[in-house]
Protein backbone atom coordinates (compact mmCIF):
# COMPACT_ATOMS: atom_id res chain seq x y z
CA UNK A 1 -62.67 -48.98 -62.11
CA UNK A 2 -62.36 -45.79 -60.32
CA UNK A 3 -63.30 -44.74 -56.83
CA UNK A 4 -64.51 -41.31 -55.82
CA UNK A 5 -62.32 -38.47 -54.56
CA UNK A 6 -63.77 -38.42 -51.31
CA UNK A 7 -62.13 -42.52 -51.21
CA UNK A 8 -59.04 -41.51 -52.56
CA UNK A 9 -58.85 -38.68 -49.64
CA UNK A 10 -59.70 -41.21 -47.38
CA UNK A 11 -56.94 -43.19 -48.48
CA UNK A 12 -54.72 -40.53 -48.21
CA UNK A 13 -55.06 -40.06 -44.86
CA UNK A 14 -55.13 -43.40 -43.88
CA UNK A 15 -51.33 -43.25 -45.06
CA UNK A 16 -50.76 -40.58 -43.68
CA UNK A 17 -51.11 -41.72 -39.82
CA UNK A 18 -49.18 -44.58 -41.16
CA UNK A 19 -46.11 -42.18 -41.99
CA UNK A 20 -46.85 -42.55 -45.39
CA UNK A 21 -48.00 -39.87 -48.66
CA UNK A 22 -50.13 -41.25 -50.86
CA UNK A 23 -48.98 -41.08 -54.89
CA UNK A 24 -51.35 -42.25 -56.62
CA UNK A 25 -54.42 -44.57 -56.58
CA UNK A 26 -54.58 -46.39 -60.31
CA UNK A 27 -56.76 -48.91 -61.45
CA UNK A 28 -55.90 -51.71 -64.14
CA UNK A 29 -57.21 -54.79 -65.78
CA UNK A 30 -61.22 -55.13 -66.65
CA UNK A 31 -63.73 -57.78 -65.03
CA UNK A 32 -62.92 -60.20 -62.42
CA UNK A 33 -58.54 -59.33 -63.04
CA UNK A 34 -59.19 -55.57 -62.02
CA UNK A 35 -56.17 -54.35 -59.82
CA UNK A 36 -56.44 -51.06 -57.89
CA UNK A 37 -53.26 -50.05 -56.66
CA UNK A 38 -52.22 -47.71 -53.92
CA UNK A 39 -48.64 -46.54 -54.75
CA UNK A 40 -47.37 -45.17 -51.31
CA UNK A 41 -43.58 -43.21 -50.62
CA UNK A 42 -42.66 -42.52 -46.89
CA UNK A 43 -43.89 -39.22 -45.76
CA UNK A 44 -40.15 -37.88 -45.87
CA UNK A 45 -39.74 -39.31 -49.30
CA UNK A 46 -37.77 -42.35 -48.67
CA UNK A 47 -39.30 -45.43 -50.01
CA UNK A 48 -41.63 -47.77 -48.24
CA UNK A 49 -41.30 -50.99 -46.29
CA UNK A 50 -43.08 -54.37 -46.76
CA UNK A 51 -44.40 -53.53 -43.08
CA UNK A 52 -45.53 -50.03 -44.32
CA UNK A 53 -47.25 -51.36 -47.45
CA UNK A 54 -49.11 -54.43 -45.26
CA UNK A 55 -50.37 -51.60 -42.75
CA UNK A 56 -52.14 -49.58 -45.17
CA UNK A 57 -53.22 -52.03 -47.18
CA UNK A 58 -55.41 -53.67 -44.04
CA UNK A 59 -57.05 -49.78 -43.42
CA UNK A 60 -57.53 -49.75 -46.94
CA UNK A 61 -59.35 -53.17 -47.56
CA UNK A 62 -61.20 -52.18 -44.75
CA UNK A 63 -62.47 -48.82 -46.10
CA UNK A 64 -63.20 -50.05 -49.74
CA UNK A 65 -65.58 -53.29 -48.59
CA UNK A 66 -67.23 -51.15 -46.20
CA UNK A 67 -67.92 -48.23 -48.47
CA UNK A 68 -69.04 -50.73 -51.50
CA UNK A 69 -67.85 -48.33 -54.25
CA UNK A 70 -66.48 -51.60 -56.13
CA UNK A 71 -69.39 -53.94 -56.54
CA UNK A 72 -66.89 -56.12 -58.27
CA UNK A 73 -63.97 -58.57 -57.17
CA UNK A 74 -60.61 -56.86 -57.69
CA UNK A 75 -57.42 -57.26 -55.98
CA UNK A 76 -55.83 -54.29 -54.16
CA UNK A 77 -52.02 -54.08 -54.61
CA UNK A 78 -50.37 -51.22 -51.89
CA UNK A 79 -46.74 -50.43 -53.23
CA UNK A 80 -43.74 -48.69 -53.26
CA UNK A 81 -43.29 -46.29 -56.03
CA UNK A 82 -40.12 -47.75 -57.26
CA UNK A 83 -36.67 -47.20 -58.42
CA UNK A 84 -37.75 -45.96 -61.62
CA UNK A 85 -40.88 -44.21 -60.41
CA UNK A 86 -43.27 -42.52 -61.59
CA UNK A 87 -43.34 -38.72 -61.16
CA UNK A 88 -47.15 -38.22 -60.43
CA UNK A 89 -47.17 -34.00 -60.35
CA UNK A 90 -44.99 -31.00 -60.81
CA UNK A 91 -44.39 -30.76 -56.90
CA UNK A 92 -43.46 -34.53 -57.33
CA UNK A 93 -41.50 -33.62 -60.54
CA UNK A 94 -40.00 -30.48 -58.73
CA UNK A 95 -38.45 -32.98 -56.06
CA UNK A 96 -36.52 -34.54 -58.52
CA UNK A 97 -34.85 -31.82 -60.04
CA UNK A 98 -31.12 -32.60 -60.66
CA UNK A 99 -31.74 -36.74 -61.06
CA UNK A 100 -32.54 -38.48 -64.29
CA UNK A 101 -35.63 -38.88 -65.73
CA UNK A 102 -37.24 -40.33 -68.88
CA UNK A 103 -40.44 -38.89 -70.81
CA UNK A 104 -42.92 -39.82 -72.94
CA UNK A 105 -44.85 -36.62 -74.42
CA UNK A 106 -48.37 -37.05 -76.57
CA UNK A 107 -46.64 -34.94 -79.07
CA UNK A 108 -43.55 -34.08 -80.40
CA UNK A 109 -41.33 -31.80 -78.90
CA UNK A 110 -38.92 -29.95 -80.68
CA UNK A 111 -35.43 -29.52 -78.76
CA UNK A 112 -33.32 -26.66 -78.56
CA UNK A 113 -29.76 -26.91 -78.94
CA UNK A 114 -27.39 -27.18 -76.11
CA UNK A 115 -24.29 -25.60 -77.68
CA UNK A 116 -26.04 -22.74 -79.84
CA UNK A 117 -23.58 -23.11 -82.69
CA UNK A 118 -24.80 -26.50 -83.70
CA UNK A 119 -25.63 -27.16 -87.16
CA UNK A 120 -28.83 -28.48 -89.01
CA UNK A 121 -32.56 -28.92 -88.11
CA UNK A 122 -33.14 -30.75 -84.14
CA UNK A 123 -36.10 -33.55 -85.08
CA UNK A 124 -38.59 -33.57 -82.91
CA UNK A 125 -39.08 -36.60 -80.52
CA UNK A 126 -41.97 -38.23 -78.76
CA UNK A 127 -39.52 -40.13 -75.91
CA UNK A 128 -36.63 -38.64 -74.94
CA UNK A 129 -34.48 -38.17 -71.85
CA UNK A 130 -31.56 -36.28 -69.80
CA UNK A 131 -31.12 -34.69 -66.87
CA UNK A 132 -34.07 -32.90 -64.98
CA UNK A 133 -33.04 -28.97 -65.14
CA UNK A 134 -35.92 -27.37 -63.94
CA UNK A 135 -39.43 -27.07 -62.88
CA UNK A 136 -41.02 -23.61 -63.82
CA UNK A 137 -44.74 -23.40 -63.56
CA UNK A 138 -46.13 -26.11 -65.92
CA UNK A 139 -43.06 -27.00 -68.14
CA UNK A 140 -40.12 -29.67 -67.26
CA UNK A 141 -36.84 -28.61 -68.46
CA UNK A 142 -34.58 -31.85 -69.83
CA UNK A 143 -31.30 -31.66 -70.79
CA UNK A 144 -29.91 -34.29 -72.80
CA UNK A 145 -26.21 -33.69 -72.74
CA UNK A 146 -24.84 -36.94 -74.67
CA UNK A 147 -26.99 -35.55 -77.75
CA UNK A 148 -26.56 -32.08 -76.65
CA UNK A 149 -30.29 -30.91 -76.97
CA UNK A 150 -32.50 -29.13 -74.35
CA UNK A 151 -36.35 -30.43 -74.21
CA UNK A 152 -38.82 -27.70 -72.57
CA UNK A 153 -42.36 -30.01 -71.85
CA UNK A 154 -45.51 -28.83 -70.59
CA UNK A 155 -46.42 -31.12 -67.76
CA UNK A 156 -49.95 -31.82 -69.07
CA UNK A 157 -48.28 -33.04 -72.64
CA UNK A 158 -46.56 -36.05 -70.92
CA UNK A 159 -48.21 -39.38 -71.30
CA UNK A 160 -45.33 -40.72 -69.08
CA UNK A 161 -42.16 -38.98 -66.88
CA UNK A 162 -40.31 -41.58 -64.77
CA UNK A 163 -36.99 -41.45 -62.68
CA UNK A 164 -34.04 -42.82 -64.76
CA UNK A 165 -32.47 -45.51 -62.18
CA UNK A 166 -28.59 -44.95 -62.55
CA UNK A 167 -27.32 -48.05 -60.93
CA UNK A 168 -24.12 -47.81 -59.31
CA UNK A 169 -20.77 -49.16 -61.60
CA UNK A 170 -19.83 -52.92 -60.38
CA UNK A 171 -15.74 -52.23 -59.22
């Protein structure tokens, strides 16, 4: 199920008089369980509220059953991005810079050592994680310093980058 671009603009300004910036607008499930979901962060990049989310999502029903792009049922989920959010672009990645993140690339990448006097071959891995470096045109720059490797990603070879929650130690 997707909707056009001129929807998803729509959308995004609908949000945006809200106080809200619009993420992403995903679509799941097939038949009579398809979900479209409107994943919304507060315009200054704090998360959303329940009362945010219940705001757009009225505008938003309202705009999809008039414009009968969807000539199926589906449920429309409005959300907050999360804890462990999704980043959904390189400005969104470049906001994050300094925080934790996990990836998931389509193919291998190879690491570079941290400490250049290392010894033996660096595998290659698929999912790995660290610290977001940097952002420098397309590529993500993730340093792992418990396994002291450095992973340089393009931004279109990740299947999946997310925030790495670090919840706070219990005392």
């Amino acid at each position: 199920m997707k909707v056009s671009e001129n929807t998803v603009q729509e959308v995004a300004t609908i949000a945006a008089h809200k106080g809200c910036r619009l993420l992403a607008v995903e679509s799941g499930g097939t038949g009579r369980f398809s979900t479209l979901r409107v994943v919304l962060e507060r315009a200054n990049g704090d998360p959303v509220t329940v009362e945010d989310c219940e705001a757009v999502s009225r505008e938003v029903s309202d705009l999809l059953d008039r414009s009968e792009e969807i000539p199926h049922r589906y449920a429309l989920e409005v959300s907050s991005a999360g804890l462990e959010r999704k980043l959904y672009s390189l400005e969104d990645a470049a906001r994050f810079v300094g925080r934790k993140v996990k990836v998931r690339s389509e193919t291998p990448v190879t690491p570079e050592r941290l400490v250049p006097e290392g010894r033996g071959a660096l595998s290659p891995a698929r999912n790995f994680g660290g610290r977001l470096d940097r952002v420098e045109g397309d590529v993500l720059t993730v340093v792992d310093e418990a396994e002291g490797r450095i992973y340089n990603v393009r931004f279109g070879e990740i299947r999946t980058a997310r925030l790495d929650f670090q919840w706070p130690e219990r005392r």
